[in-house]
C-alpha atoms as a PDB file:
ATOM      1  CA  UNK A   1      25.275  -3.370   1.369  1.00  0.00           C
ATOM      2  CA  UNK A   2      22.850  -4.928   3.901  1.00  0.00           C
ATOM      3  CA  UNK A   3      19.705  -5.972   2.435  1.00  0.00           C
ATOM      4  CA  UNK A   4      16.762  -3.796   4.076  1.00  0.00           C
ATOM      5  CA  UNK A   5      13.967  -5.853   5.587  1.00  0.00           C
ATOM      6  CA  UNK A   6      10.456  -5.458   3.870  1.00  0.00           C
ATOM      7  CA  UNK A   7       7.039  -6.454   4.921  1.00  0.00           C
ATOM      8  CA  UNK A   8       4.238  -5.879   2.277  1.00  0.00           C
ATOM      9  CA  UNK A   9       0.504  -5.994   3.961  1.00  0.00           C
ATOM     10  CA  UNK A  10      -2.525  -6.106   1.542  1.00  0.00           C
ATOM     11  CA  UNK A  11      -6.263  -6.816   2.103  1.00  0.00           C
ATOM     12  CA  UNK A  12      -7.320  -8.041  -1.500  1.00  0.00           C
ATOM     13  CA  UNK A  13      -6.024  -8.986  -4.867  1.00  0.00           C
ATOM     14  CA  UNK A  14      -2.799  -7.676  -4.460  1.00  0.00           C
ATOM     15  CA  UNK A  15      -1.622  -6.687  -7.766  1.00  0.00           C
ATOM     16  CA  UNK A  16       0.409  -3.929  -6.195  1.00  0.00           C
ATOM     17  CA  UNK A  17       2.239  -6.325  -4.020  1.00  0.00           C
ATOM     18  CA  UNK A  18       2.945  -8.726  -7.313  1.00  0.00           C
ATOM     19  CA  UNK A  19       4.815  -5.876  -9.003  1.00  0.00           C
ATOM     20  CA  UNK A  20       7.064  -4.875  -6.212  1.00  0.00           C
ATOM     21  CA  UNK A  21       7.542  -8.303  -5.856  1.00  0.00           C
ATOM     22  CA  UNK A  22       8.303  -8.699  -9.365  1.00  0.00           C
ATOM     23  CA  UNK A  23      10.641  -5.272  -9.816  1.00  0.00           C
ATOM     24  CA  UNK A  24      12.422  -6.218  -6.655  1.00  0.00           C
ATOM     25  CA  UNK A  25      13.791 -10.133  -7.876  1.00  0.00           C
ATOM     26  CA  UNK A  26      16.370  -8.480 -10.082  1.00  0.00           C
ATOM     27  CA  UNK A  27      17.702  -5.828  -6.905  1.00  0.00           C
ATOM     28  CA  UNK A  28      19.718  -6.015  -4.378  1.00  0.00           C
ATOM     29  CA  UNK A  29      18.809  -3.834  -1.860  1.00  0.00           C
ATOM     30  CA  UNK A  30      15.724  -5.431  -0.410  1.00  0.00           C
ATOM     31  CA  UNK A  31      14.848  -8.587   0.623  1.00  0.00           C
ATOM     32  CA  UNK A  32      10.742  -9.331   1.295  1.00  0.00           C
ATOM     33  CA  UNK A  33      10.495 -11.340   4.792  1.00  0.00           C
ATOM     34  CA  UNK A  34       6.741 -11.614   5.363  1.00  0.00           C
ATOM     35  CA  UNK A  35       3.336 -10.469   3.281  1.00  0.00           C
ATOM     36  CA  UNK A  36       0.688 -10.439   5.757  1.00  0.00           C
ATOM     37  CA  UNK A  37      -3.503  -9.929   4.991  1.00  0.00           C
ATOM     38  CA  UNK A  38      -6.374  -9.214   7.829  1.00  0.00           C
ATOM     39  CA  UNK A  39      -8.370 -11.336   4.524  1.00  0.00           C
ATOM     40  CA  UNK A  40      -8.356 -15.204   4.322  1.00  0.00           C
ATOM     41  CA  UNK A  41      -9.836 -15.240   1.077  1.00  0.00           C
ATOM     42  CA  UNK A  42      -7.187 -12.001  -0.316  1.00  0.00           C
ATOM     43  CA  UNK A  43      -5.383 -13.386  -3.603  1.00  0.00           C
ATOM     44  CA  UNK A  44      -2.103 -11.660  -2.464  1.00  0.00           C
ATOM     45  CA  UNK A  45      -1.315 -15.217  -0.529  1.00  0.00           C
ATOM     46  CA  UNK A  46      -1.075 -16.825  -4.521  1.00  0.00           C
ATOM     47  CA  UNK A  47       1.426 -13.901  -5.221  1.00  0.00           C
ATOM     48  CA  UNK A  48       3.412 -14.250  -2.336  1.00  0.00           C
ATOM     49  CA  UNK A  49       3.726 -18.251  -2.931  1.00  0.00           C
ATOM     50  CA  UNK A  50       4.601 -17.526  -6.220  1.00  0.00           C
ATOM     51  CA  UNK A  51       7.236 -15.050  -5.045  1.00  0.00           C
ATOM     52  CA  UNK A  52       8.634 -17.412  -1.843  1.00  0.00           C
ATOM     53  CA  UNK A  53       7.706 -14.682   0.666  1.00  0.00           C
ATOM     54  CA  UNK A  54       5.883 -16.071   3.945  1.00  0.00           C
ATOM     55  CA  UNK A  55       2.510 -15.151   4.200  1.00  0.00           C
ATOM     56  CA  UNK A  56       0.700 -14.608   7.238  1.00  0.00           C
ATOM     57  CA  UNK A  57      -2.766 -14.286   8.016  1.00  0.00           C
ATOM     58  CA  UNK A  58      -4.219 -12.350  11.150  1.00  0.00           C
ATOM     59  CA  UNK A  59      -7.138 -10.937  12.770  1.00  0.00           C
ATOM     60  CA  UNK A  60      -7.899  -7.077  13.351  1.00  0.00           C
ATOM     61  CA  UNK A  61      -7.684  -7.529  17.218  1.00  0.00           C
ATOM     62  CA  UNK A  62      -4.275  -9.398  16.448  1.00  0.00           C
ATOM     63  CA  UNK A  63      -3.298  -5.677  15.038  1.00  0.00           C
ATOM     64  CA  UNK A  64      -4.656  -4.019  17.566  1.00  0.00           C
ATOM     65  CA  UNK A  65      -3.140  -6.104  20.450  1.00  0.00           C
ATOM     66  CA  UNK A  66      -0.467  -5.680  19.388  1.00  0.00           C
ATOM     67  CA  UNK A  67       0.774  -9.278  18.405  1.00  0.00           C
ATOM     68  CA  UNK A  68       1.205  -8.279  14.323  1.00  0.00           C
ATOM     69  CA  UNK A  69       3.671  -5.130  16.051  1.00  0.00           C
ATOM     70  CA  UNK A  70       5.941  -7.420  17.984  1.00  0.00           C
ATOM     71  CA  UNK A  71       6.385  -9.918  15.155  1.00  0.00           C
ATOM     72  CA  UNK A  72       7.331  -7.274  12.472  1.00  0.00           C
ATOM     73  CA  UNK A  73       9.643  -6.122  15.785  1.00  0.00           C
ATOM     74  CA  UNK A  74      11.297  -9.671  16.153  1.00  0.00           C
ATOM     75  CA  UNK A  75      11.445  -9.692  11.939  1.00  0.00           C
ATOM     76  CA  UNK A  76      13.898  -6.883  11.918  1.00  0.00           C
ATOM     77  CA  UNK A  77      11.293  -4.786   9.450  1.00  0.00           C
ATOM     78  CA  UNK A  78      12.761  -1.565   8.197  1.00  0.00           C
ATOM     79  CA  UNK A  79       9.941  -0.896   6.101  1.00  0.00           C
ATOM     80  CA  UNK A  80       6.141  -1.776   5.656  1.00  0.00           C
ATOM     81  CA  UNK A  81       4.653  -1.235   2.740  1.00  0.00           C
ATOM     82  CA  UNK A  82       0.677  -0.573   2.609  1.00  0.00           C
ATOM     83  CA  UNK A  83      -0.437  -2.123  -0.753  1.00  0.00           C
ATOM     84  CA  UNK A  84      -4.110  -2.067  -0.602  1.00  0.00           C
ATOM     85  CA  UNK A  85      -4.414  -2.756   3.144  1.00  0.00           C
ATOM     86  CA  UNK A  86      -7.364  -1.868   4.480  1.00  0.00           C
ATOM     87  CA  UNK A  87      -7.050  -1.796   7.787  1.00  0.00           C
ATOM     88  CA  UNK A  88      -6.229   1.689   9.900  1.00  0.00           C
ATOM     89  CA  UNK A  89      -3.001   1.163  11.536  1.00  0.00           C
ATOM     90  CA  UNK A  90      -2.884   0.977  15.445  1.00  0.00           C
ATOM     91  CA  UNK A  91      -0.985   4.150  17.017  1.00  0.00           C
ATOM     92  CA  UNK A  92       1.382   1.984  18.657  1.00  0.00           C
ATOM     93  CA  UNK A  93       2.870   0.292  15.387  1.00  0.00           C
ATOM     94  CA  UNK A  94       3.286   3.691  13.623  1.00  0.00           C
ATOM     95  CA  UNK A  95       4.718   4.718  16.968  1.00  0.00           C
ATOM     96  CA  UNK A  96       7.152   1.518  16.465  1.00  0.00           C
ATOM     97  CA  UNK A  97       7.954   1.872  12.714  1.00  0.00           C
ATOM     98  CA  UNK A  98       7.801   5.818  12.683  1.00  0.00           C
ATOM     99  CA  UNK A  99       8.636   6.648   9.186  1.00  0.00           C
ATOM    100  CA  UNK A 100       8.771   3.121   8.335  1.00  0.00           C
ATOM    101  CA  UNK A 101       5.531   2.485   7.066  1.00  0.00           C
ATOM    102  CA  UNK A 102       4.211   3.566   3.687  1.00  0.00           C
ATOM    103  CA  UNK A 103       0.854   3.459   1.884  1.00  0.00           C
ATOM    104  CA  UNK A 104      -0.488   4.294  -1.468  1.00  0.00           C
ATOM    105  CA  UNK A 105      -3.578   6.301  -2.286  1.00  0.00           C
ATOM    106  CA  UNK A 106      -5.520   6.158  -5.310  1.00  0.00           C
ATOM    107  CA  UNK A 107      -6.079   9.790  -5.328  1.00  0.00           C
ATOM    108  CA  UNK A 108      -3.996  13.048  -5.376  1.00  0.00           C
ATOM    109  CA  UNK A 109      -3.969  13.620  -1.168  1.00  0.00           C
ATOM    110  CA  UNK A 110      -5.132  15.598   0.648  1.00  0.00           C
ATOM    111  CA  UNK A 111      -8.461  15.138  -1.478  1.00  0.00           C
ATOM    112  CA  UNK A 112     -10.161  11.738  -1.357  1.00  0.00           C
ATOM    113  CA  UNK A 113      -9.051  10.685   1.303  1.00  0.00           C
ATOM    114  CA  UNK A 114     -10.076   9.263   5.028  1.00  0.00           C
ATOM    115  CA  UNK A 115     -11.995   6.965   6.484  1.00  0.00           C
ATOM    116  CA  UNK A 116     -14.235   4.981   3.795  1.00  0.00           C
ATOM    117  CA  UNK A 117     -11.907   6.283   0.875  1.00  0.00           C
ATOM    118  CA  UNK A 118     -10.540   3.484  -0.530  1.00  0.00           C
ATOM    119  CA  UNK A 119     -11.498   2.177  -3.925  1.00  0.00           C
ATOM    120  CA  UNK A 120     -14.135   2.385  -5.882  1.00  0.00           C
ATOM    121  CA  UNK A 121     -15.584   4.691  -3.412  1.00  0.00           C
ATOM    122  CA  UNK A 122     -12.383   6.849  -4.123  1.00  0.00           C
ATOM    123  CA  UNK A 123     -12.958   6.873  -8.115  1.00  0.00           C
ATOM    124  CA  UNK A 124     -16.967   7.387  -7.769  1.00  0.00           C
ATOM    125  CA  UNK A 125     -16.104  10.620  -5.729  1.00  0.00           C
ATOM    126  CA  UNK A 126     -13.194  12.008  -7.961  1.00  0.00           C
ATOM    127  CA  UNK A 127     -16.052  11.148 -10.816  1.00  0.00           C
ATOM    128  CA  UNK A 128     -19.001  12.666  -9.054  1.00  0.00           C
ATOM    129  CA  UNK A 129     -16.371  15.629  -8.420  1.00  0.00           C
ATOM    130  CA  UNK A 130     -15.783  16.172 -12.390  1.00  0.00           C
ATOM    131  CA  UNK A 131     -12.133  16.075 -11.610  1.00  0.00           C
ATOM    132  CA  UNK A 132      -9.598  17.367 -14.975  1.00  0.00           C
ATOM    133  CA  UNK A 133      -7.322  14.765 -13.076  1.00  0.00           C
ATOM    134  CA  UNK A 134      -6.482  11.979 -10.942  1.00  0.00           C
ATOM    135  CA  UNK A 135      -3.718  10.337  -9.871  1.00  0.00           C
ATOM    136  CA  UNK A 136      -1.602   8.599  -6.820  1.00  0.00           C
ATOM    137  CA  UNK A 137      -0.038   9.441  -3.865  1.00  0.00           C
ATOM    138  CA  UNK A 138       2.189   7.566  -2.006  1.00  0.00           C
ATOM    139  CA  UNK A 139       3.159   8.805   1.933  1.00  0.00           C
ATOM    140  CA  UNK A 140       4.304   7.856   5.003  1.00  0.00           C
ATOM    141  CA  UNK A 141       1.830   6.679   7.718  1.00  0.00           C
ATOM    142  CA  UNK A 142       0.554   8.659  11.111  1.00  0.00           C
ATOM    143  CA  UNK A 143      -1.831   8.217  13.053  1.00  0.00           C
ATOM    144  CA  UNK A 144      -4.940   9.598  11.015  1.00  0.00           C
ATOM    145  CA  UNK A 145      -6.245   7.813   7.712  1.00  0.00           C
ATOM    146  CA  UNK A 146      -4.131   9.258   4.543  1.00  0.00           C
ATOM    147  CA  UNK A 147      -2.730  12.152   6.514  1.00  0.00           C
ATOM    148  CA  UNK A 148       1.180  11.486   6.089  1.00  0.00           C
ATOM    149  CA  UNK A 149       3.969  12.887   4.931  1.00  0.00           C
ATOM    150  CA  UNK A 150       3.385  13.020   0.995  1.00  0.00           C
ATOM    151  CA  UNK A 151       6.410  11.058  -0.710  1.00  0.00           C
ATOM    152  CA  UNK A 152       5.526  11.088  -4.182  1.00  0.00           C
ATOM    153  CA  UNK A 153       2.493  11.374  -6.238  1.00  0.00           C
ATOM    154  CA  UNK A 154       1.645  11.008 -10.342  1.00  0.00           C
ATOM    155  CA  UNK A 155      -1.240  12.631 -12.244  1.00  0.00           C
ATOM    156  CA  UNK A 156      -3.484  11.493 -15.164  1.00  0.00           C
ATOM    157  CA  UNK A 157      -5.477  13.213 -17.414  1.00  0.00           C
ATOM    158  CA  UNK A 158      -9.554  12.451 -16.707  1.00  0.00           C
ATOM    159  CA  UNK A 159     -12.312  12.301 -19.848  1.00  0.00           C
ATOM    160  CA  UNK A 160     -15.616  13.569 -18.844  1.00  0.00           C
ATOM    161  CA  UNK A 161     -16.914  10.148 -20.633  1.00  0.00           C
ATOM    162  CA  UNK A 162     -14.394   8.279 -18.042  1.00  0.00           C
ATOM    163  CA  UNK A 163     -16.660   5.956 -15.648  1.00  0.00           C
ATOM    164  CA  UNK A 164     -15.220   5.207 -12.352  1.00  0.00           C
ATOM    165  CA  UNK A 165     -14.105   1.881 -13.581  1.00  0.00           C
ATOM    166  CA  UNK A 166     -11.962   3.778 -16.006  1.00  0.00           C
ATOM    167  CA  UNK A 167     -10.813   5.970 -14.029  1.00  0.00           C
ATOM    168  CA  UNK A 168      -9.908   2.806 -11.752  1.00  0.00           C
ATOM    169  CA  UNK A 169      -7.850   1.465 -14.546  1.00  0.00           C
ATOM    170  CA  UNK A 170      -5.675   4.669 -15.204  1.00  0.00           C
ATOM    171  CA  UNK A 171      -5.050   5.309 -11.337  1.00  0.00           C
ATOM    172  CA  UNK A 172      -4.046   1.306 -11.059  1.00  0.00           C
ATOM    173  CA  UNK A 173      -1.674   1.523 -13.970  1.00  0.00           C
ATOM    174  CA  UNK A 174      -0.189   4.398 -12.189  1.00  0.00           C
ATOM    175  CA  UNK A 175       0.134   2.540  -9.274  1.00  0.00           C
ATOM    176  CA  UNK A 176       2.121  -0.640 -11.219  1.00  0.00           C
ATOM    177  CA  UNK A 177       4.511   2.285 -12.927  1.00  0.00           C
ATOM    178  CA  UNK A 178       5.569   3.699  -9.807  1.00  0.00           C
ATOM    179  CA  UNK A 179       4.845   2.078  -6.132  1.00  0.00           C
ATOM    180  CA  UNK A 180       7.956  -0.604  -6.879  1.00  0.00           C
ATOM    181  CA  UNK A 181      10.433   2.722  -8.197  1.00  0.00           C
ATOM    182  CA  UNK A 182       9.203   4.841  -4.978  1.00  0.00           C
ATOM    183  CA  UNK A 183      10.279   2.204  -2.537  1.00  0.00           C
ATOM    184  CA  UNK A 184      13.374   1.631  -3.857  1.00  0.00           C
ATOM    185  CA  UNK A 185      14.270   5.349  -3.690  1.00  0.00           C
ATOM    186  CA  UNK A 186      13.405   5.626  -0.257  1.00  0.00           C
ATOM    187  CA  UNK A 187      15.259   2.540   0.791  1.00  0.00           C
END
């Protein structure tokens, strides 16, 4: 079986991008060939050293220009994964990768979501809401913020005493339990 190609692009901690990483040494199916950040300062470059994955740092004009698209191109990516990127992804990459790219939301699409949703501002509005629940959903990428094709998504239960913070920590966990399993049934 030929190894698919990943890319993993994050803007920040990237504790998302540590446990794909993670899940994925044991497999066989994927192999990661670049993490890339828009952030100089994002502490997803210590988890890809750690890891051995290439890390790459570029600008938000690099993305739009178009430069970021023809290297995932020359990489042979078959699949980008959005962990906590924050950037909105040019037309003509999703046009290049279509179906290819995937993102995860720390909120049950289609609510919470667009531009600006992203999160604390995502757990403050499910809070301000009163929401019974929260949750994550994981989809493919088009050209409009968190609009996708839904590929999986996972509830939990939300305590009117629940800050946002809290509410932070049960989406996040969610996120650790099942980004890693959701890529490796799509690939």
């Amino acid at each position: 079986m030929e190894k698919k190609r990943i890319v993993i692009l994050a803007s920040g901690g990237g504790s998302n991008a540590a446990k794909i990483l993670e899940y994925f040494q044991s497999k066989e199916q994927a192999e990661f060939v670049l993490v890339g950040s828009n952030r100089r300062e994002a502490g997803v470059a210590a988890h890809a050293k750690r890891f051995v994955v290439p890390m790459l740092f570029f600008t938000k004009a690099e993305m739009e220009e178009g430069q970021v698209q023809k290297l995932l191109q020359n990489l042979g990516t078959d699949l980008i994964v959005l962990a906590g990127f924050l950037l909105k992804i040019p037309e003509a990459l999703v046009e290049a990768f279509p179906n290819k790219i995937i993102n995860i939301h720390p909120a049950l699409l289609p609510k919470y979501g667009g531009n600006g949703m992203y999160g604390m501002n995502v757990h403050q509005a499910v809070k301000a809401a009163g929401e019974k629940e929260s949750g994550i959903t994981i989809h493919y990428v088009n050209q409009h913020y968190d609009e996708g094709q839904i590929i999986f998504q996972a509830t939990t239960a939300l305590e009117t005493s629940d800050t946002p913070e809290i509410i932070a920590k049960k989406v996040l966990a969610l996120e650790h339990e099942h980004f890693a399993k959701v890529i490796e049934s799509i690939l």
